[in-house]
C-alpha atoms as a PDB file:
ATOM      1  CA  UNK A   1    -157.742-156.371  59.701  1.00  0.00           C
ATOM      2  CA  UNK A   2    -155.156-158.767  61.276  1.00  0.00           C
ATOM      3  CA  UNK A   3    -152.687-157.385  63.342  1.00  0.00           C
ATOM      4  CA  UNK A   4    -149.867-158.034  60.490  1.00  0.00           C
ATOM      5  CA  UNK A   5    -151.572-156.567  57.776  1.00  0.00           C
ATOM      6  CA  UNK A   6    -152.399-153.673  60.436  1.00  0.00           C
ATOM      7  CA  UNK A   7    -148.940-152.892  61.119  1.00  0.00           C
ATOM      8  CA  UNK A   8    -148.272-152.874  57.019  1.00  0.00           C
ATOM      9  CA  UNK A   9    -150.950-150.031  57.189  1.00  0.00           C
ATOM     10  CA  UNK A  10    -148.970-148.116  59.241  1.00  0.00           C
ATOM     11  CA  UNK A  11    -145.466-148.280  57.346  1.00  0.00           C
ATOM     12  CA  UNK A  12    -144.345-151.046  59.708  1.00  0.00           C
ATOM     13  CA  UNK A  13    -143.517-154.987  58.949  1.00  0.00           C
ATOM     14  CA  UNK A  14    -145.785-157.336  60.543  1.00  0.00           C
ATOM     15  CA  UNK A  15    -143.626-160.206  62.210  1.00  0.00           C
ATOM     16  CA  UNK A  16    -142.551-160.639  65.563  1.00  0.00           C
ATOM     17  CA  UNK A  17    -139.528-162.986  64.873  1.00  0.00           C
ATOM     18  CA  UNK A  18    -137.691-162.277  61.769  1.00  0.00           C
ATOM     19  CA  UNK A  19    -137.636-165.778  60.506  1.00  0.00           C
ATOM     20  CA  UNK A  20    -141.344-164.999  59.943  1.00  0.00           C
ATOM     21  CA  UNK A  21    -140.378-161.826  57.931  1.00  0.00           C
ATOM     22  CA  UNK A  22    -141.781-161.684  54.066  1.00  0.00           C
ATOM     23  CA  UNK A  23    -140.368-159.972  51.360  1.00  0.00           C
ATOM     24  CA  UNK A  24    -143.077-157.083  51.473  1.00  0.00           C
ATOM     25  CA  UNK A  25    -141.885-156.610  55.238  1.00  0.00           C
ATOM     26  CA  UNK A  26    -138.403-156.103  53.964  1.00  0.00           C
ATOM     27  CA  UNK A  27    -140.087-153.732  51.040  1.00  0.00           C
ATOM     28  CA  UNK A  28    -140.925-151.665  53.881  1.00  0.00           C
ATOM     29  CA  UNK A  29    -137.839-151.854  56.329  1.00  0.00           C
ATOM     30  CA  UNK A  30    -135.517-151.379  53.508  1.00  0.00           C
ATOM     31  CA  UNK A  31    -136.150-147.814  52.516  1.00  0.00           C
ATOM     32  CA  UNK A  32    -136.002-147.143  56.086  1.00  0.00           C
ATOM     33  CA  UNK A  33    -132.893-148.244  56.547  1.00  0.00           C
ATOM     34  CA  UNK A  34    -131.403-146.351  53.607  1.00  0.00           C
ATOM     35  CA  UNK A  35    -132.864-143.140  55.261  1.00  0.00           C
ATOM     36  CA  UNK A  36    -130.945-144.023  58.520  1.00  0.00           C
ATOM     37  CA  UNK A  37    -127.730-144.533  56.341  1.00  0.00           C
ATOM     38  CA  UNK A  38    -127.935-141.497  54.711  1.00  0.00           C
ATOM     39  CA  UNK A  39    -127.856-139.562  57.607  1.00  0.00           C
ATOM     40  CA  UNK A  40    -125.087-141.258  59.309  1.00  0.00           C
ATOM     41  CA  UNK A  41    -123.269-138.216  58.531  1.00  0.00           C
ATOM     42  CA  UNK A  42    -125.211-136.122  60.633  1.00  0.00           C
ATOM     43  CA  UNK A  43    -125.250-138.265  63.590  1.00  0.00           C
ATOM     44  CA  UNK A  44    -121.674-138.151  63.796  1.00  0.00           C
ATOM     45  CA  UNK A  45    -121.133-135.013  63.507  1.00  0.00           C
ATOM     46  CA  UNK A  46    -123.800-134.374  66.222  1.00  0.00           C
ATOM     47  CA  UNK A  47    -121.374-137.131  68.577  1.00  0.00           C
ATOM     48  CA  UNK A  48    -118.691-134.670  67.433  1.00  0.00           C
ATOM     49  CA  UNK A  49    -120.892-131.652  68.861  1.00  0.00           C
ATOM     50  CA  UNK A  50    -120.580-133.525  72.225  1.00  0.00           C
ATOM     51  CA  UNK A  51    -117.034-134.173  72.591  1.00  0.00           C
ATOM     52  CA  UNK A  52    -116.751-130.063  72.610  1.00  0.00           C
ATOM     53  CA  UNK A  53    -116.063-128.817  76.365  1.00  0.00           C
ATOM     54  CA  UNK A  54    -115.084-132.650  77.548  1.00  0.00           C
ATOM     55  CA  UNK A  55    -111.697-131.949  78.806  1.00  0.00           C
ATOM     56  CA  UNK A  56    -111.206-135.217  80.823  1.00  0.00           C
ATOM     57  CA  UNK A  57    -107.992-133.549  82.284  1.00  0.00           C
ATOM     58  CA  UNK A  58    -106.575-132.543  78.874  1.00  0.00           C
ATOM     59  CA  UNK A  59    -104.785-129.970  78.260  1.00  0.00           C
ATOM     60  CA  UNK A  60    -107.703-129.183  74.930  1.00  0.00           C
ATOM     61  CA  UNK A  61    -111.360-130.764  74.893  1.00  0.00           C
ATOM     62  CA  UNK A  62    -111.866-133.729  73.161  1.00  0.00           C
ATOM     63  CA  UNK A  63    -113.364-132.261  70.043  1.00  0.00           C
ATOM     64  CA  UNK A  64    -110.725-129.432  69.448  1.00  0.00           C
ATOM     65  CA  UNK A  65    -108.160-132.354  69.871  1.00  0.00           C
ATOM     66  CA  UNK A  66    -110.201-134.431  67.003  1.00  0.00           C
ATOM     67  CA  UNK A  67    -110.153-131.315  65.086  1.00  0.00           C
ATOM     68  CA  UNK A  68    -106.709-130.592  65.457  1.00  0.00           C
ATOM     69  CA  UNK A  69    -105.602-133.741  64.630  1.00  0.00           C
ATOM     70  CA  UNK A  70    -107.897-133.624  61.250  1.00  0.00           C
ATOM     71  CA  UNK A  71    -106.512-130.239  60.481  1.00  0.00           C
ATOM     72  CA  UNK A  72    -102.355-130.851  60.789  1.00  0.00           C
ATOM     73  CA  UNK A  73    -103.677-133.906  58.588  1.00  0.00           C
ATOM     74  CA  UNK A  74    -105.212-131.713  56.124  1.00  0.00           C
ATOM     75  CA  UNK A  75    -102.190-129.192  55.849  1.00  0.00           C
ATOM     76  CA  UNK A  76     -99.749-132.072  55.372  1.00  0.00           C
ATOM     77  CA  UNK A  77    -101.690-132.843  51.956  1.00  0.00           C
ATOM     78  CA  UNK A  78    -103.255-135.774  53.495  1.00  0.00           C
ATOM     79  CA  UNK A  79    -106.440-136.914  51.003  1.00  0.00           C
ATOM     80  CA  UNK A  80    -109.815-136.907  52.325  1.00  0.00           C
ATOM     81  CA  UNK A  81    -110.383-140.438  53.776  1.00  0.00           C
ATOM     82  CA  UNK A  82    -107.208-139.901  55.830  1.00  0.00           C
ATOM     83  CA  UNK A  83    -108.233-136.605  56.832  1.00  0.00           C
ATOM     84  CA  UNK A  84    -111.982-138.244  58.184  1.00  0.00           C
ATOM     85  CA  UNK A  85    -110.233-141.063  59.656  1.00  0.00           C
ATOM     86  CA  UNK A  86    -108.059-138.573  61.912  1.00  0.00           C
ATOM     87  CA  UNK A  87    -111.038-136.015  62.656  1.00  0.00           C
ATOM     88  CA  UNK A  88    -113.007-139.654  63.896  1.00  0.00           C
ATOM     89  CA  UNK A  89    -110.419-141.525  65.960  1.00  0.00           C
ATOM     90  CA  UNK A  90    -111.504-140.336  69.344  1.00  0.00           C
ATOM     91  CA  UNK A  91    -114.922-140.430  68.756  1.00  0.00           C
ATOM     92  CA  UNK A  92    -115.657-143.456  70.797  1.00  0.00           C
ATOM     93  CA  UNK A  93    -113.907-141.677  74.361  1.00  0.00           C
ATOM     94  CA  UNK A  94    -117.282-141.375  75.880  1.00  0.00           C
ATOM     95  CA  UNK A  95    -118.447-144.708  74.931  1.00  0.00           C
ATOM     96  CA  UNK A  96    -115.584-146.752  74.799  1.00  0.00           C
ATOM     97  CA  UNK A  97    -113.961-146.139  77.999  1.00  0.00           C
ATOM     98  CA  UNK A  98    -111.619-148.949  77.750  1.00  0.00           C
ATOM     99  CA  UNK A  99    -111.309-149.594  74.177  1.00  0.00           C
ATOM    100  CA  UNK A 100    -112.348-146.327  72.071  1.00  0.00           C
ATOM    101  CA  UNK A 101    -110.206-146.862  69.188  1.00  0.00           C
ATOM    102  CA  UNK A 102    -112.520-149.952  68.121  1.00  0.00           C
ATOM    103  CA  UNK A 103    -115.851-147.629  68.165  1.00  0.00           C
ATOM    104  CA  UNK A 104    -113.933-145.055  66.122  1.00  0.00           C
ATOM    105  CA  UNK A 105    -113.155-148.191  63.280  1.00  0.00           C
ATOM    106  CA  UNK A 106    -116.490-149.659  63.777  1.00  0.00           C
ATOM    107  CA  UNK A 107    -118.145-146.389  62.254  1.00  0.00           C
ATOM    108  CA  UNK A 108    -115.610-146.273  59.654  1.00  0.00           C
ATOM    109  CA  UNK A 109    -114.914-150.001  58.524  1.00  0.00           C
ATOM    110  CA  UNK A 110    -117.726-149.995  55.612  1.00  0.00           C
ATOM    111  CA  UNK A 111    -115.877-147.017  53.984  1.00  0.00           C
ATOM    112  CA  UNK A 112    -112.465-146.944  54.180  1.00  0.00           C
ATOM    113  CA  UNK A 113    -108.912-148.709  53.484  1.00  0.00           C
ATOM    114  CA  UNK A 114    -107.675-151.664  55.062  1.00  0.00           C
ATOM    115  CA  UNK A 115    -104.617-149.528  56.003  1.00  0.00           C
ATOM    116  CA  UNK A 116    -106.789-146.713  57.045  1.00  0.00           C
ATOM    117  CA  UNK A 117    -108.662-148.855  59.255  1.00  0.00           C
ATOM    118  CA  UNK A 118    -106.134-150.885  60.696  1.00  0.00           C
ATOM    119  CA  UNK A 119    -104.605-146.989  61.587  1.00  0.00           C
ATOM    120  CA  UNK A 120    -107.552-146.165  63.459  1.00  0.00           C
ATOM    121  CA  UNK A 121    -108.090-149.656  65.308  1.00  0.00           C
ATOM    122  CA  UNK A 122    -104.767-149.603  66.574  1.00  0.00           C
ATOM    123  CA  UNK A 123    -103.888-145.876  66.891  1.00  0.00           C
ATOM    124  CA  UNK A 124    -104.287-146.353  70.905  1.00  0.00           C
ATOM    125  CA  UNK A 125    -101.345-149.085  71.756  1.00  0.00           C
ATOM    126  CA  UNK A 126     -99.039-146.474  69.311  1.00  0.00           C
ATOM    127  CA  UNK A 127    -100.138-143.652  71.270  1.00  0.00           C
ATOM    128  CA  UNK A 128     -99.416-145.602  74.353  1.00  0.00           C
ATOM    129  CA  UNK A 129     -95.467-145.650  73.699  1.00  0.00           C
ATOM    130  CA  UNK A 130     -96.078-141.852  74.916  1.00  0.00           C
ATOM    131  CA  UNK A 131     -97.436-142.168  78.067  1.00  0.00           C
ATOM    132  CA  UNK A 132     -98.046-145.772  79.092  1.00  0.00           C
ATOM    133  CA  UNK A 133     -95.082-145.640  81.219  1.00  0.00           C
ATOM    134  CA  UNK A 134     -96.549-142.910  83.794  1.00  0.00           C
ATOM    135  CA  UNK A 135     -99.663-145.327  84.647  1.00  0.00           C
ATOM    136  CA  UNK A 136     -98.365-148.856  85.030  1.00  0.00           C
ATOM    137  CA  UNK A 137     -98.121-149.911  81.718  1.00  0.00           C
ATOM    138  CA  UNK A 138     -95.553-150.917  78.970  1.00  0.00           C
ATOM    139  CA  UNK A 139     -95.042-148.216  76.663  1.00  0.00           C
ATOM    140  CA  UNK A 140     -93.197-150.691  73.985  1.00  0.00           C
ATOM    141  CA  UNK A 141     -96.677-152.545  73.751  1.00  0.00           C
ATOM    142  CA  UNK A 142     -97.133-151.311  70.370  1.00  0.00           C
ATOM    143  CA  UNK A 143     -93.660-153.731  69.439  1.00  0.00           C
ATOM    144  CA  UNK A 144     -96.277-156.695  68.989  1.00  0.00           C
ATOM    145  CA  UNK A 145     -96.678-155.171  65.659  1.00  0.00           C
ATOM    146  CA  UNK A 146     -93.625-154.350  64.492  1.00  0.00           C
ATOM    147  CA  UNK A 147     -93.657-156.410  61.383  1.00  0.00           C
ATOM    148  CA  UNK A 148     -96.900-155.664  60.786  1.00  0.00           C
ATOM    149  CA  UNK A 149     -97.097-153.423  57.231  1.00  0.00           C
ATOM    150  CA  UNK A 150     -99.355-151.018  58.333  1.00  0.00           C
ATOM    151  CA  UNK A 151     -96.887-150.359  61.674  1.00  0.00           C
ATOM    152  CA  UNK A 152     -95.151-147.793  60.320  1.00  0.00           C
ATOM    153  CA  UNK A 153     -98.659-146.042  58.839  1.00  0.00           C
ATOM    154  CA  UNK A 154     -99.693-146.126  62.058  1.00  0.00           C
ATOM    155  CA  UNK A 155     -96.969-144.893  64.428  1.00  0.00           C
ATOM    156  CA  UNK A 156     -96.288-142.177  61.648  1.00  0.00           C
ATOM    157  CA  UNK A 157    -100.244-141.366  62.812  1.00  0.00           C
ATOM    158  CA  UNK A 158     -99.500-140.628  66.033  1.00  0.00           C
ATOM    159  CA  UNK A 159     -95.975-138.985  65.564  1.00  0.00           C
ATOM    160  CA  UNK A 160     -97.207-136.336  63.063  1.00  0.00           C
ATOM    161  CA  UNK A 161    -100.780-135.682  64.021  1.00  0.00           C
ATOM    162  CA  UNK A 162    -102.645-137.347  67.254  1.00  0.00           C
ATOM    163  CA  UNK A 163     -99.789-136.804  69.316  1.00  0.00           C
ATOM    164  CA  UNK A 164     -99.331-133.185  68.353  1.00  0.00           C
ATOM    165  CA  UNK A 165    -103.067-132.361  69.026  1.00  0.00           C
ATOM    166  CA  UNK A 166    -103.521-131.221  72.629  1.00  0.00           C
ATOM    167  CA  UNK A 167    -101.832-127.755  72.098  1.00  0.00           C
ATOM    168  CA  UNK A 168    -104.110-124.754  73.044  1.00  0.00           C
ATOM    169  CA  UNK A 169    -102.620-122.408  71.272  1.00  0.00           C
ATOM    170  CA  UNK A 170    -102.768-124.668  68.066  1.00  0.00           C
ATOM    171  CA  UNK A 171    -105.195-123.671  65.832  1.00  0.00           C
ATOM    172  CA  UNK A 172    -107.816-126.230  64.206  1.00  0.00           C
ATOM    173  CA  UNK A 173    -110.222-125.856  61.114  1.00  0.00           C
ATOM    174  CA  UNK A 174    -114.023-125.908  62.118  1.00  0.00           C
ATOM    175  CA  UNK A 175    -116.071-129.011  61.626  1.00  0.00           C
ATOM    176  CA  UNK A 176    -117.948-127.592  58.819  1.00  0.00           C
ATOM    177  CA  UNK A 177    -114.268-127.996  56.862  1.00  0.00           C
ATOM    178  CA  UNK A 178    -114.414-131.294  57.161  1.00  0.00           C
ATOM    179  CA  UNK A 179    -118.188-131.998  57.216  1.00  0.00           C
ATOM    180  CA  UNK A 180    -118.200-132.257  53.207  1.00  0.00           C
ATOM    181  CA  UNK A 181    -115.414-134.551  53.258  1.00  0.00           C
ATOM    182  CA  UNK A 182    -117.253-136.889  55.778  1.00  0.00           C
ATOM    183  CA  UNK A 183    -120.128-136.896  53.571  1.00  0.00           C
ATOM    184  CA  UNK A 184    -118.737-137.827  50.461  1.00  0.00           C
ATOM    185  CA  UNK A 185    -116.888-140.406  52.122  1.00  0.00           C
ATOM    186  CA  UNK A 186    -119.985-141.678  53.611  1.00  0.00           C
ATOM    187  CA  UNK A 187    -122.094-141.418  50.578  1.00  0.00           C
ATOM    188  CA  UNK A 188    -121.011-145.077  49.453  1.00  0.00           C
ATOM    189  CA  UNK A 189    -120.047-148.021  51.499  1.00  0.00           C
ATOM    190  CA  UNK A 190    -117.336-150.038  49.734  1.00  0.00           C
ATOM    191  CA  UNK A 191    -117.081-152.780  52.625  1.00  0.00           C
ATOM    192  CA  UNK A 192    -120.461-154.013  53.629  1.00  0.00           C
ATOM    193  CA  UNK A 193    -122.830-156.940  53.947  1.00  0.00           C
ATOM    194  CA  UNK A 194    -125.543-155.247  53.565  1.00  0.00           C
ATOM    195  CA  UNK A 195    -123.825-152.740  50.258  1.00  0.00           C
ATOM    196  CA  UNK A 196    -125.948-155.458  47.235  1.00  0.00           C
ATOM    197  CA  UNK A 197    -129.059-155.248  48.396  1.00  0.00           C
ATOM    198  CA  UNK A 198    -129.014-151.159  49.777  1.00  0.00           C
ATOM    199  CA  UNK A 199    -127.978-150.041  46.664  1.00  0.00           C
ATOM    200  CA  UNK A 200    -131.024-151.436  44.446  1.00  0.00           C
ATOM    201  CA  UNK A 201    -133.410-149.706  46.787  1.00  0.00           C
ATOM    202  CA  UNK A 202    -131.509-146.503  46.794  1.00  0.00           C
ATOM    203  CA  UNK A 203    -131.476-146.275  42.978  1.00  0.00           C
ATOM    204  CA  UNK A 204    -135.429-146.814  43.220  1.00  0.00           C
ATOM    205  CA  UNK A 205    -136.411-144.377  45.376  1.00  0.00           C
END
């Protein structure tokens, strides 16, 4: 047995560059990748699991802050993919130390609004206008997009909910509130490359 047709034995394609890749290597890597998708859900929530006891000089750690901010979302009447998108906008701080808000609309670009997403991107220069100004920075930064039409969406973001969220004695729903609306919201990419040929193999399986 070659060593291609050896690796197909074991559930894995056989190529070592992917230009040499064949459709029954893709046969194999497909489903694969729809079981990764699937449980996006879970990894995220597991990132969520580690923001809990990360103060970083806060007055609340970073997850009660994320939950929080989902929770005064959900009370205002806020639907579902507004509600994940304000649990999930700090969820890059520990990898993104310089630009978090882009890892928070990375992981949610393939499912939500371009308003929603535009919110999240940009929800850090917004915040800024509250505290740029006590570490060398301008706090009117955010002005750049003034006449942008999801401005207002966004500073309205920040005035009603992130900015709000570092009260202790605030109280915030428990991830598992929101865990069913991260899933349905996850269960179907609308934005993706990839969306045309995933959703074949999932309806095969």
């Amino acid at each position: 047995m070659n060593d291609h047709a050896d690796a197909r034995a074991h559930d894995r394609a056989g190529f070592t560059r992917m230009e040499d890749s064949t459709r029954e290597d893709w046969q194999i890597i497909v489903p694969e990748a729809m079981k990764m998708a699937k449980a996006l859900p879970d990894r995220i929530l597991d990132h969520l699991r580690l923001l809990d006891g990360d103060f970083g000089g806060f007055p609340v750690d970073r997850l009660t802050h994320s939950r929080q901010t989902a929770t005064l979302a959900l009370k205002d009447g806020r639907d579902e993919e507004y509600v994940v998108c304000a649990l999930l906008h700090d969820i890059g701080d520990t990898l993104g130390s310089f630009n978090h808000p882009d890892i928070a609309a990375a992981i949610l670009k393939p499912f939500v609004s371009e308003e929603n997403l535009w919110m999240v991107q940009h929800h850090g220069v917004f915040q800024g206008y509250n505290f740029f100004h006590h570490i060398g920075l301008d706090r009117h930064m955010r002005d750049q997009f003034k006449d942008h039409p999801h401005s207002h969406r966004t500073a309205e973001f920040v005035a009603l909910y992130d900015n709000r969220a570092f009260d202790p004695s605030l109280e915030a729903e428990p991830l598992e509130t929101f865990e069913p609306m991260l899933r349905r919201l996850m269960a179907t990419p609308r934005n993706s490359i990839y969306k045309a040929a995933m959703q074949p193999a999932a309806q095969t399986r």
